[in-house]
PDB file of N, CA and C in Angstrom:
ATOM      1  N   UNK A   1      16.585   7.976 -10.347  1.00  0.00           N
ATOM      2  CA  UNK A   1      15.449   8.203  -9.459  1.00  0.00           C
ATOM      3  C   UNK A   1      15.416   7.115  -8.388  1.00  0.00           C
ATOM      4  N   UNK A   2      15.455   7.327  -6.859  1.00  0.00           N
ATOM      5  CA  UNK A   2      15.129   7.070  -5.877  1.00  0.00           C
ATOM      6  C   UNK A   2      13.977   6.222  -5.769  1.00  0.00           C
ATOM      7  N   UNK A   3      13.649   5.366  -4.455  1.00  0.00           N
ATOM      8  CA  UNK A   3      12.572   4.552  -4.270  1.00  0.00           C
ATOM      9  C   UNK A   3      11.473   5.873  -3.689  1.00  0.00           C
ATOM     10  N   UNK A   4      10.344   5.965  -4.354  1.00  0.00           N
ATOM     11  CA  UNK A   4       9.406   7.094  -4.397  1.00  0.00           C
ATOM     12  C   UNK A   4       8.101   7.027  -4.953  1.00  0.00           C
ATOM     13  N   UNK A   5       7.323   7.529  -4.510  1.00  0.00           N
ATOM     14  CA  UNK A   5       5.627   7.223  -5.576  1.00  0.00           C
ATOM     15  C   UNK A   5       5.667   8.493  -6.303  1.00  0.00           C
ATOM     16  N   UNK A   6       5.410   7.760  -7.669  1.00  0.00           N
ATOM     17  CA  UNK A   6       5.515   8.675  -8.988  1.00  0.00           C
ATOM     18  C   UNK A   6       4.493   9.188  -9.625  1.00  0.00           C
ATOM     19  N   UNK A   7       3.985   9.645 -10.335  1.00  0.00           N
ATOM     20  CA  UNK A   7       2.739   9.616 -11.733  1.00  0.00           C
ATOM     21  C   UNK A   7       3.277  10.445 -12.428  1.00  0.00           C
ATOM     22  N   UNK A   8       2.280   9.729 -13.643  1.00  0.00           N
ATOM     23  CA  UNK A   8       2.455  10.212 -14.655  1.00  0.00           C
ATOM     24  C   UNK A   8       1.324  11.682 -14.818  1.00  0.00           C
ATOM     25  N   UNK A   9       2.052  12.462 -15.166  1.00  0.00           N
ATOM     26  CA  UNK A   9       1.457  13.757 -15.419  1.00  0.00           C
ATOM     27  C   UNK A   9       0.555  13.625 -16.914  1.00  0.00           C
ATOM     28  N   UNK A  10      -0.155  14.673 -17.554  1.00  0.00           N
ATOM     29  CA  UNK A  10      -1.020  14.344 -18.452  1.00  0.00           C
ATOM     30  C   UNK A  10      -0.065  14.344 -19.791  1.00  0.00           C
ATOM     31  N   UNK A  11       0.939  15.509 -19.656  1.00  0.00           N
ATOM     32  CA  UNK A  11       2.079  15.266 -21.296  1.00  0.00           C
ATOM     33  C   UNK A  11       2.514  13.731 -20.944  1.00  0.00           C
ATOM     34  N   UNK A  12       2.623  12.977 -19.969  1.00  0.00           N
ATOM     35  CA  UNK A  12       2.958  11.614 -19.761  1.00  0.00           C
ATOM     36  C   UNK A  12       4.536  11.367 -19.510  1.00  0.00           C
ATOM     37  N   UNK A  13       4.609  12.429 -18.676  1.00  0.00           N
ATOM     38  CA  UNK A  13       6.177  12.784 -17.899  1.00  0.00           C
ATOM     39  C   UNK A  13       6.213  11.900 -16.853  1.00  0.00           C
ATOM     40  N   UNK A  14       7.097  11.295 -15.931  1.00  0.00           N
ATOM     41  CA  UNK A  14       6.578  10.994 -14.893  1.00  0.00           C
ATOM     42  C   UNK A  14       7.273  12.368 -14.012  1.00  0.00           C
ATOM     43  N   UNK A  15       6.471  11.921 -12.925  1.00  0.00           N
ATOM     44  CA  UNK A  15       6.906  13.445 -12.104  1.00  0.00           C
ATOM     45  C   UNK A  15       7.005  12.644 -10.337  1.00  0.00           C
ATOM     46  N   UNK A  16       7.882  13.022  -9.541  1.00  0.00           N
ATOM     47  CA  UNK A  16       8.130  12.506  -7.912  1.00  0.00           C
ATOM     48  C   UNK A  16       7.326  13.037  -6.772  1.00  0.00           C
ATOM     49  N   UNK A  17       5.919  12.164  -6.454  1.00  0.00           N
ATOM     50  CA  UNK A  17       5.370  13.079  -5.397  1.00  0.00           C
ATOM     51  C   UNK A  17       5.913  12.850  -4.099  1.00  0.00           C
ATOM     52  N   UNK A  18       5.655  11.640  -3.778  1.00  0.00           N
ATOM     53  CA  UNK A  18       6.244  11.420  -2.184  1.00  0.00           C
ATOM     54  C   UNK A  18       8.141  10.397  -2.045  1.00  0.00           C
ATOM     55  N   UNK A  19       9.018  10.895  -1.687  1.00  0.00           N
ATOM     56  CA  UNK A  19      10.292  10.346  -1.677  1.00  0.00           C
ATOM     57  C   UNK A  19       9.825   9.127  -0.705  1.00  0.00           C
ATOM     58  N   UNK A  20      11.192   8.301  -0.553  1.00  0.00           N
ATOM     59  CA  UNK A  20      10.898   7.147   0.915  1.00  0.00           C
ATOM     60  C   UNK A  20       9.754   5.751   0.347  1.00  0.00           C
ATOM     61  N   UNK A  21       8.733   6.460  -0.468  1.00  0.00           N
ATOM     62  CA  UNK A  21       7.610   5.018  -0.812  1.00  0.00           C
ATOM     63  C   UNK A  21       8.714   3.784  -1.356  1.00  0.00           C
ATOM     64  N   UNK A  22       8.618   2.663  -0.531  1.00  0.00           N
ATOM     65  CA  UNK A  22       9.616   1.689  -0.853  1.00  0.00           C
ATOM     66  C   UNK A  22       9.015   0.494  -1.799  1.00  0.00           C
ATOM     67  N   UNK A  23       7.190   0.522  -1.416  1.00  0.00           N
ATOM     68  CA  UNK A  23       6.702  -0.421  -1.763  1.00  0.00           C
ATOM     69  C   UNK A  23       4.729  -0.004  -1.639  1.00  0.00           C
ATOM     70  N   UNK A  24       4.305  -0.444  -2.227  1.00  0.00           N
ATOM     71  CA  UNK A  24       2.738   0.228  -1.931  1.00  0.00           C
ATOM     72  C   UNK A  24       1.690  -0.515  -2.716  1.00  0.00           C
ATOM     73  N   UNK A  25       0.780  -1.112  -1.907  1.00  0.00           N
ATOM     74  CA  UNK A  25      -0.047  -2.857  -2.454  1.00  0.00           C
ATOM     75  C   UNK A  25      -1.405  -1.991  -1.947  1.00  0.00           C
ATOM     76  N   UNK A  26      -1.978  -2.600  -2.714  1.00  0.00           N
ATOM     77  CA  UNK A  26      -3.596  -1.997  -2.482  1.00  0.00           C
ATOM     78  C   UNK A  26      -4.490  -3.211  -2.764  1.00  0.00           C
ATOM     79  N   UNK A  27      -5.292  -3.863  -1.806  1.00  0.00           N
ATOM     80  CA  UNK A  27      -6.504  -4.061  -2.122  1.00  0.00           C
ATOM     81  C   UNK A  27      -7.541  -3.623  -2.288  1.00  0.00           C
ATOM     82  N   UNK A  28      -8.572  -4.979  -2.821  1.00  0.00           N
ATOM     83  CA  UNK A  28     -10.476  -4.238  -2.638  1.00  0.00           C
ATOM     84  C   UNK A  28     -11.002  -5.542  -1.696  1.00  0.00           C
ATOM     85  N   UNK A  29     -11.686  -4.560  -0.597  1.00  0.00           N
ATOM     86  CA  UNK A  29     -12.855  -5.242  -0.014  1.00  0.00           C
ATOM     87  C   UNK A  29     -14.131  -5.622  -0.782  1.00  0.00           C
ATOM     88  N   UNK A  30     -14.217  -6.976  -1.004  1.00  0.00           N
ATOM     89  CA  UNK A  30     -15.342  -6.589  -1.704  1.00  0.00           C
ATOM     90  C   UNK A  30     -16.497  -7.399  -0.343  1.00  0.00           C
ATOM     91  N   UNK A  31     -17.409  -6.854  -0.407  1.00  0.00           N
ATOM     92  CA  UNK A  31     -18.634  -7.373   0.497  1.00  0.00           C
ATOM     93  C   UNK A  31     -19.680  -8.928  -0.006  1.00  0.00           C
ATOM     94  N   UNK A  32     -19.198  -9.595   1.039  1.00  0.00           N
ATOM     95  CA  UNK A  32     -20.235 -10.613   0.726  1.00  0.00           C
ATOM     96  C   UNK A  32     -21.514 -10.741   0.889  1.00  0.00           C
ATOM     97  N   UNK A  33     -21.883  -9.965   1.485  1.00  0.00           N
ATOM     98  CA  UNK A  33     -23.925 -10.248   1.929  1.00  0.00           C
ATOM     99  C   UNK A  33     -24.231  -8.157   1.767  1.00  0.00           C
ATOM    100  N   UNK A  34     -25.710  -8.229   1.654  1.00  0.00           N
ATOM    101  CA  UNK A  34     -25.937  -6.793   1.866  1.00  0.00           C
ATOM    102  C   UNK A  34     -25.660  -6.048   2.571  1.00  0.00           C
ATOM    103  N   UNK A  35     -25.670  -6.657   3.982  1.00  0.00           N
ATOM    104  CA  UNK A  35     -25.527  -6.016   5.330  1.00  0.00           C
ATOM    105  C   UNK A  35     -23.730  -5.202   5.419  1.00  0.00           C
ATOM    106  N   UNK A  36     -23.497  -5.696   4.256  1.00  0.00           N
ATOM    107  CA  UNK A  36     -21.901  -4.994   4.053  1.00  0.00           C
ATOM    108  C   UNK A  36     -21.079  -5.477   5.690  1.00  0.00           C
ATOM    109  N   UNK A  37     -21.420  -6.536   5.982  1.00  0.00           N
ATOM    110  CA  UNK A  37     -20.643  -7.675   7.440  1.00  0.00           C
ATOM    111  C   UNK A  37     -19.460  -7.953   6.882  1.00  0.00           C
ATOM    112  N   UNK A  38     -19.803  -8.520   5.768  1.00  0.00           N
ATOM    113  CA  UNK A  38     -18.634  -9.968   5.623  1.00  0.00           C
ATOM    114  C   UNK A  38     -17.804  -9.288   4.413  1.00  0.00           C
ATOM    115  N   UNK A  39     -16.505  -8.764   4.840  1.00  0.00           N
ATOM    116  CA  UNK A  39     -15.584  -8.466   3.602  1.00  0.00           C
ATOM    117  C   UNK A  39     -14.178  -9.571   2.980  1.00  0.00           C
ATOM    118  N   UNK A  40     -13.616  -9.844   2.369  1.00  0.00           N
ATOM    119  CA  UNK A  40     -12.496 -10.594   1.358  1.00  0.00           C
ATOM    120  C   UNK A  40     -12.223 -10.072   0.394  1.00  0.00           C
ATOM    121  N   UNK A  41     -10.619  -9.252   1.250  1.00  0.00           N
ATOM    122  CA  UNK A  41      -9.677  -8.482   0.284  1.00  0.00           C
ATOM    123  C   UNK A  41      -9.331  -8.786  -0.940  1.00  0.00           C
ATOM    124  N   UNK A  42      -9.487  -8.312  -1.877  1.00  0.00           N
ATOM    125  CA  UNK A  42      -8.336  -9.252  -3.384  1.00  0.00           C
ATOM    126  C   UNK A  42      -7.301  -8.099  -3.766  1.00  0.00           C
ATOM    127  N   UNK A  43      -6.794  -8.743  -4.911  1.00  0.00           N
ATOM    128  CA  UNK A  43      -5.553  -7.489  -5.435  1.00  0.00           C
ATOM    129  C   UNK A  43      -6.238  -7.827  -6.660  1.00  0.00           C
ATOM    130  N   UNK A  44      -6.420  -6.762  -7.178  1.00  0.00           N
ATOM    131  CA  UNK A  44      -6.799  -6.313  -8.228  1.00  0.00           C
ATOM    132  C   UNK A  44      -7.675  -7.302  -9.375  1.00  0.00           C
ATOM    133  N   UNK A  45      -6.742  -7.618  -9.910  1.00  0.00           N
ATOM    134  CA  UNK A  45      -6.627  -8.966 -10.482  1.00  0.00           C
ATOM    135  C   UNK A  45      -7.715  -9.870 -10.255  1.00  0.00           C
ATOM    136  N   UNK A  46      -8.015  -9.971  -8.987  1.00  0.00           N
ATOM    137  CA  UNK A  46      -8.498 -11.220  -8.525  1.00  0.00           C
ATOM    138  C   UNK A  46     -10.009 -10.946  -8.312  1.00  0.00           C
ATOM    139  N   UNK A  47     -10.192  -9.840  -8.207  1.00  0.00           N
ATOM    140  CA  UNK A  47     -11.727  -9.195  -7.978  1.00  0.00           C
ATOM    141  C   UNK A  47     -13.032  -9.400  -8.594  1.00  0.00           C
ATOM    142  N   UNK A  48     -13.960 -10.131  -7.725  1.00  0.00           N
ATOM    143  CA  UNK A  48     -14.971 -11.385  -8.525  1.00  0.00           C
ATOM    144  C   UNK A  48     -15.975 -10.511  -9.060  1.00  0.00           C
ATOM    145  N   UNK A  49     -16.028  -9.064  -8.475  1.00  0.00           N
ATOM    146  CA  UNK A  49     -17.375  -8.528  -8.603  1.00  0.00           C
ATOM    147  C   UNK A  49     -17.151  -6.768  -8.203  1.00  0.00           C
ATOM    148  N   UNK A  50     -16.659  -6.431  -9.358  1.00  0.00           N
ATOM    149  CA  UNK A  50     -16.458  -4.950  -8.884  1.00  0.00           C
ATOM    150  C   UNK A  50     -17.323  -3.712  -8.656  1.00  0.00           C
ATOM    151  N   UNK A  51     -18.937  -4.436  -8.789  1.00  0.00           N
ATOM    152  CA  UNK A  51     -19.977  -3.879  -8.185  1.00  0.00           C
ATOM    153  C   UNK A  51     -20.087  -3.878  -6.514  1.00  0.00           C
ATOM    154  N   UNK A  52     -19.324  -4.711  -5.879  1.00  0.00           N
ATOM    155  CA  UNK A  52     -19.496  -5.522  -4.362  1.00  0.00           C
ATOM    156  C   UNK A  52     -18.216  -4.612  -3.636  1.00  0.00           C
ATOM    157  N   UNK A  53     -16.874  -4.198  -4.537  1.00  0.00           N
ATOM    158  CA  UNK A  53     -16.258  -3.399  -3.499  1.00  0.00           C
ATOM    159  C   UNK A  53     -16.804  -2.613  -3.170  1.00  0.00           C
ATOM    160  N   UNK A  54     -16.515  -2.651  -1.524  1.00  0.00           N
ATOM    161  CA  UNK A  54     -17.375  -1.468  -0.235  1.00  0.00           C
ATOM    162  C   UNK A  54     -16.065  -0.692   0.506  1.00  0.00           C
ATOM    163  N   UNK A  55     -14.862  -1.113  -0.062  1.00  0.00           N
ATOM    164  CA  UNK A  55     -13.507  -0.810   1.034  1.00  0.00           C
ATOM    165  C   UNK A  55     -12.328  -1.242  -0.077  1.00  0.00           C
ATOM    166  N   UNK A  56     -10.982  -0.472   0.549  1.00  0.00           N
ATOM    167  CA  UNK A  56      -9.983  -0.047  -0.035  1.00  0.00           C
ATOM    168  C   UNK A  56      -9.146  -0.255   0.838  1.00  0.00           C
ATOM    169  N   UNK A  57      -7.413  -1.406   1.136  1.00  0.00           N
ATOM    170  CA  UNK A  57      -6.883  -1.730   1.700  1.00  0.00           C
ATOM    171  C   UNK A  57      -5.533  -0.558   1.139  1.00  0.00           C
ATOM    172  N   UNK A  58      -5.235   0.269   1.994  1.00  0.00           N
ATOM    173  CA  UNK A  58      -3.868   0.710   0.802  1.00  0.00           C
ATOM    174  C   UNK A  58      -2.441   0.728   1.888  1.00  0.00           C
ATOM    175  N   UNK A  59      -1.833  -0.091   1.614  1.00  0.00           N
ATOM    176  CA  UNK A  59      -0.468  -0.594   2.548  1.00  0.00           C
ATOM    177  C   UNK A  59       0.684   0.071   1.931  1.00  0.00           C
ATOM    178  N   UNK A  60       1.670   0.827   2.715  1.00  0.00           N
ATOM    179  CA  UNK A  60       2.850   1.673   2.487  1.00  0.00           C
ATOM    180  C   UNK A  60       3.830   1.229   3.117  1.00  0.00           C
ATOM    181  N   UNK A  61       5.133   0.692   2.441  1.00  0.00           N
ATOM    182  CA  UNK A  61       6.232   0.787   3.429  1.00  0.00           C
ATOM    183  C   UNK A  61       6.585   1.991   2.759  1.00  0.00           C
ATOM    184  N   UNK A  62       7.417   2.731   3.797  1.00  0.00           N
ATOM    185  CA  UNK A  62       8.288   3.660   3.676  1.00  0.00           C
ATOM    186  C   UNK A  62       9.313   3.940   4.225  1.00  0.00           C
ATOM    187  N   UNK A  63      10.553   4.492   3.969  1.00  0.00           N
ATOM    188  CA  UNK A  63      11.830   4.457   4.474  1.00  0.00           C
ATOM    189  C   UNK A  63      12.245   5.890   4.709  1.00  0.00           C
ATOM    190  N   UNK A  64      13.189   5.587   5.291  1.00  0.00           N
ATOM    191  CA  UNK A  64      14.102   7.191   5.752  1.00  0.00           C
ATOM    192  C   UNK A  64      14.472   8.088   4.776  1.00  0.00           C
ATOM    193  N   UNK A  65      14.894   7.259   3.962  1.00  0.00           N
ATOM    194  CA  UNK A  65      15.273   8.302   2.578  1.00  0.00           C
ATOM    195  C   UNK A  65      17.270   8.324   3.312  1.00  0.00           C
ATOM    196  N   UNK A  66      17.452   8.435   4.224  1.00  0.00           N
ATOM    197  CA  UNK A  66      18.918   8.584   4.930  1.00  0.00           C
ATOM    198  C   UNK A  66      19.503   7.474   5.366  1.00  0.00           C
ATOM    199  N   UNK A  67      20.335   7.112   5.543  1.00  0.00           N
ATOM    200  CA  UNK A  67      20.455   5.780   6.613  1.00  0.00           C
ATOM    201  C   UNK A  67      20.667   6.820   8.063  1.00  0.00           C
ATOM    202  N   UNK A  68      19.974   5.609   8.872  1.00  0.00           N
ATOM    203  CA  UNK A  68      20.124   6.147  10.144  1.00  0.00           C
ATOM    204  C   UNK A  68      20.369   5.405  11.287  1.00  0.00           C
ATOM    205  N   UNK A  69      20.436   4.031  10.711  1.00  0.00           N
ATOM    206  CA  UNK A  69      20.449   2.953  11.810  1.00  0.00           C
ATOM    207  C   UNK A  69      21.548   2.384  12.240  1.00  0.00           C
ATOM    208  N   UNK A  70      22.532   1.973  12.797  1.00  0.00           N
ATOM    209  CA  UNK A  70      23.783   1.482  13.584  1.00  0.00           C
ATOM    210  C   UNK A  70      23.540   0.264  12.233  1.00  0.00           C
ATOM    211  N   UNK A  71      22.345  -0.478  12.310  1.00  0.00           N
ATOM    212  CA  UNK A  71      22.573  -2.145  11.549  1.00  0.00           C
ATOM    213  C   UNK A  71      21.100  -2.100  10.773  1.00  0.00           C
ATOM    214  N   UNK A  72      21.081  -3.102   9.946  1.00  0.00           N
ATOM    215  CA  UNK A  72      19.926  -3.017   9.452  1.00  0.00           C
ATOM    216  C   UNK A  72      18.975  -3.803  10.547  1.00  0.00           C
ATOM    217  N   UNK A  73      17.942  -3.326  10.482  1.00  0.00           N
ATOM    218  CA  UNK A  73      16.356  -3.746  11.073  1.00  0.00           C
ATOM    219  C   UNK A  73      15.717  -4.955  10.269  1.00  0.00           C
ATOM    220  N   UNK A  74      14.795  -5.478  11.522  1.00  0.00           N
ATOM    221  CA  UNK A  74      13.699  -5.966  10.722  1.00  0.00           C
ATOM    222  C   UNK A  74      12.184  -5.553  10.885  1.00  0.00           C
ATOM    223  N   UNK A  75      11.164  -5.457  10.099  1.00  0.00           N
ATOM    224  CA  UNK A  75      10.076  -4.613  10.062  1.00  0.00           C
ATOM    225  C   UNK A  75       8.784  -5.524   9.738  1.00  0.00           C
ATOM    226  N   UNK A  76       7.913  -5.341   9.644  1.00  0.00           N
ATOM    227  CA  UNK A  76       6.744  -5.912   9.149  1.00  0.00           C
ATOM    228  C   UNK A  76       5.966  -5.370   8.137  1.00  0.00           C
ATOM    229  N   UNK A  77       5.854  -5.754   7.145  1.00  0.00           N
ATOM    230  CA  UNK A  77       4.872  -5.329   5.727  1.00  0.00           C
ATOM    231  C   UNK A  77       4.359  -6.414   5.520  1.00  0.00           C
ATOM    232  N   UNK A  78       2.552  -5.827   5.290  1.00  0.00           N
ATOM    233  CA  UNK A  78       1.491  -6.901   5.040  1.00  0.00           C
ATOM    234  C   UNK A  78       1.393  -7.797   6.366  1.00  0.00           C
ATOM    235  N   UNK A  79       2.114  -8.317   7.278  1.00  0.00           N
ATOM    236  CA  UNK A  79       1.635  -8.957   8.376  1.00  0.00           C
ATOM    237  C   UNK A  79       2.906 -10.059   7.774  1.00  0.00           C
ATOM    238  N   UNK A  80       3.853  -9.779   7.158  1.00  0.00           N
ATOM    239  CA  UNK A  80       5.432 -10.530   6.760  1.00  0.00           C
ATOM    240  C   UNK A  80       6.165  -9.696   7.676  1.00  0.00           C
ATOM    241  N   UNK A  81       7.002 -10.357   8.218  1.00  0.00           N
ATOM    242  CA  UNK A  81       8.020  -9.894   9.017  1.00  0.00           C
ATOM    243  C   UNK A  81       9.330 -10.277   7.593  1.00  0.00           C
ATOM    244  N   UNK A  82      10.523  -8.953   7.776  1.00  0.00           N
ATOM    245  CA  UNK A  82      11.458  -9.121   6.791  1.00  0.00           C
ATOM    246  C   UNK A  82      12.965  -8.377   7.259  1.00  0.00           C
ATOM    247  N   UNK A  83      13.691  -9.044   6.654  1.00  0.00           N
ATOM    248  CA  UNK A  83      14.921  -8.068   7.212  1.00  0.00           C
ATOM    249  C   UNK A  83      15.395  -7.286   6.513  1.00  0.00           C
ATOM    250  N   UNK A  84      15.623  -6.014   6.657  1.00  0.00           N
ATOM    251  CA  UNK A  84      16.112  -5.060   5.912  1.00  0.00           C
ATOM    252  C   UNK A  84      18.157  -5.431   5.354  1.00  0.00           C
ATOM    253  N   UNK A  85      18.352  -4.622   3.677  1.00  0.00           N
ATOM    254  CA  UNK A  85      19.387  -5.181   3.404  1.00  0.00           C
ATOM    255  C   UNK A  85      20.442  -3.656   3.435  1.00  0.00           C
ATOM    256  N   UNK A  86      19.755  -3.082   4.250  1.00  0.00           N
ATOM    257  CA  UNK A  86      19.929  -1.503   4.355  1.00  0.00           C
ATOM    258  C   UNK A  86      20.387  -1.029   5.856  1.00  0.00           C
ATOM    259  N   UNK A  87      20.221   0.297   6.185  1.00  0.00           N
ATOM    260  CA  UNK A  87      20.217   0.997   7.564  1.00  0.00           C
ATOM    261  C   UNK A  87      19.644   1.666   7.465  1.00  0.00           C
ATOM    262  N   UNK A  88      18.161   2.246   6.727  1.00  0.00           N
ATOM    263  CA  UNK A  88      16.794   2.809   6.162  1.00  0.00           C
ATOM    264  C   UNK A  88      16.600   2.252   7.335  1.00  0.00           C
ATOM    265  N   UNK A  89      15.289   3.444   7.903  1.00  0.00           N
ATOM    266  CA  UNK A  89      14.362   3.051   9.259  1.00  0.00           C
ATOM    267  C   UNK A  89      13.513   3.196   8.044  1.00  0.00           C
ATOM    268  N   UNK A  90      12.558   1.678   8.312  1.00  0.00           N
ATOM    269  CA  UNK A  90      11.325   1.363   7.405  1.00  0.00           C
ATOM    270  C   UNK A  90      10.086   1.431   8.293  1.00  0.00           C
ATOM    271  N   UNK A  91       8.974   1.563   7.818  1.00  0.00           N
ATOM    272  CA  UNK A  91       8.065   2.198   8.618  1.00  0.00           C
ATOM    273  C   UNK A  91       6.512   1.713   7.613  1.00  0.00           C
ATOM    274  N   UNK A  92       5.970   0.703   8.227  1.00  0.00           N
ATOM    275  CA  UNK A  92       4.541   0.632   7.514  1.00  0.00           C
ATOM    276  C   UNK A  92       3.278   1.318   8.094  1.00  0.00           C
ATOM    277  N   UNK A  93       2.663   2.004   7.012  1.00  0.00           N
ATOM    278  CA  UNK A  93       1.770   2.475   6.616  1.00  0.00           C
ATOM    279  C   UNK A  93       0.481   2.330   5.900  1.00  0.00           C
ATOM    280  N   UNK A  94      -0.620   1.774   7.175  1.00  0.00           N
ATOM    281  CA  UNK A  94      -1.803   1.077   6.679  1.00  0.00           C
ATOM    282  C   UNK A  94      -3.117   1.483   6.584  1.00  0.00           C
ATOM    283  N   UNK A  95      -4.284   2.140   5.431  1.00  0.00           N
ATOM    284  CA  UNK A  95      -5.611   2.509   6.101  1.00  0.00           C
ATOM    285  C   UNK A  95      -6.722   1.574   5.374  1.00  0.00           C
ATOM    286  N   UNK A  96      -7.592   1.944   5.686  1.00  0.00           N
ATOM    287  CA  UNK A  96      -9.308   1.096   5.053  1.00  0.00           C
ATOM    288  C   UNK A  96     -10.148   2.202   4.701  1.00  0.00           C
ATOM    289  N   UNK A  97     -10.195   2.443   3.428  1.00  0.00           N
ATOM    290  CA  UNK A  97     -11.600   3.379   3.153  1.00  0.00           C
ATOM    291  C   UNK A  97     -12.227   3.220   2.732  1.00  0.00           C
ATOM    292  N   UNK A  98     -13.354   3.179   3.385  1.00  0.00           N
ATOM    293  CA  UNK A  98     -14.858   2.633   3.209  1.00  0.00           C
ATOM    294  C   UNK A  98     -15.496   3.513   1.697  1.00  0.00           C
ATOM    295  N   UNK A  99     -16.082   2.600   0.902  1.00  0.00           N
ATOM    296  CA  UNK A  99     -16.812   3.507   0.207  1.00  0.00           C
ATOM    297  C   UNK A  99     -18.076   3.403  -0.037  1.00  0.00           C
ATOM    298  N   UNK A 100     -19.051   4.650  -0.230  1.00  0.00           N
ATOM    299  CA  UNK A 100     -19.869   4.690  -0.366  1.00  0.00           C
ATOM    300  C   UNK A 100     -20.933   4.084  -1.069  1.00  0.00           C
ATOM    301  N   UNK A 101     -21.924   3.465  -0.793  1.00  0.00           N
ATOM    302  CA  UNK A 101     -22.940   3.010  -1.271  1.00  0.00           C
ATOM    303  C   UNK A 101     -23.675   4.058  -2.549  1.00  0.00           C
ATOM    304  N   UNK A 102     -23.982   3.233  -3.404  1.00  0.00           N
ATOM    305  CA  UNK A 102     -24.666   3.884  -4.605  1.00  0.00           C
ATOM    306  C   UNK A 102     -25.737   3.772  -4.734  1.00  0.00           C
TER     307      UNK A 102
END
């Protein structure tokens, strides 16, 4: 099996949804004051108060799945610049989703 985002199905198979996922980091915003102003990402782990996440960091590299490039590239994941050890066109993939108040 290929670099890809997987799950596990409920018999506890794993099964291949998206090909290309090379790498995929997720934070939590969690909010410092009410006014939901002031946010500080953590990874998982690190999360002081999981009543306070208001937001969801979810970062994707993803690749060609082909080579396609004359030489390998260099790209940026997370705000790291890196050099590829490949000829994969890598490609990051970043959103924020806000969540709802309870």
């Amino acid at each position: 099996m290929g670099e890809a985002l997987y799950r596990k199905n409920f018999s506890g198979k794993r099964e291949e949804l998206i090909p290309g996922i090379e790498n995929m980091q997720i934070l939590y915003g969690v909010c410092a004051d009410s006014n939901r102003d002031t946010l500080i990402y953590y990874k998982a782990a690190q999360v002081p108060n999981w009543s306070q996440v208001c937001s969801v960091d979810v970062d994707l590299l993803i690749n060609s799945i082909d080579s396609v490039l004359l030489k390998p590239e260099n790209y940026l994941f997370q705000g790291e610049s890196m050099t590829a050890t490949d000829r994969l066109l890598h490609k990051n993939w970043e959103t924020y989703i806000a969540l709802r108040e309870t």
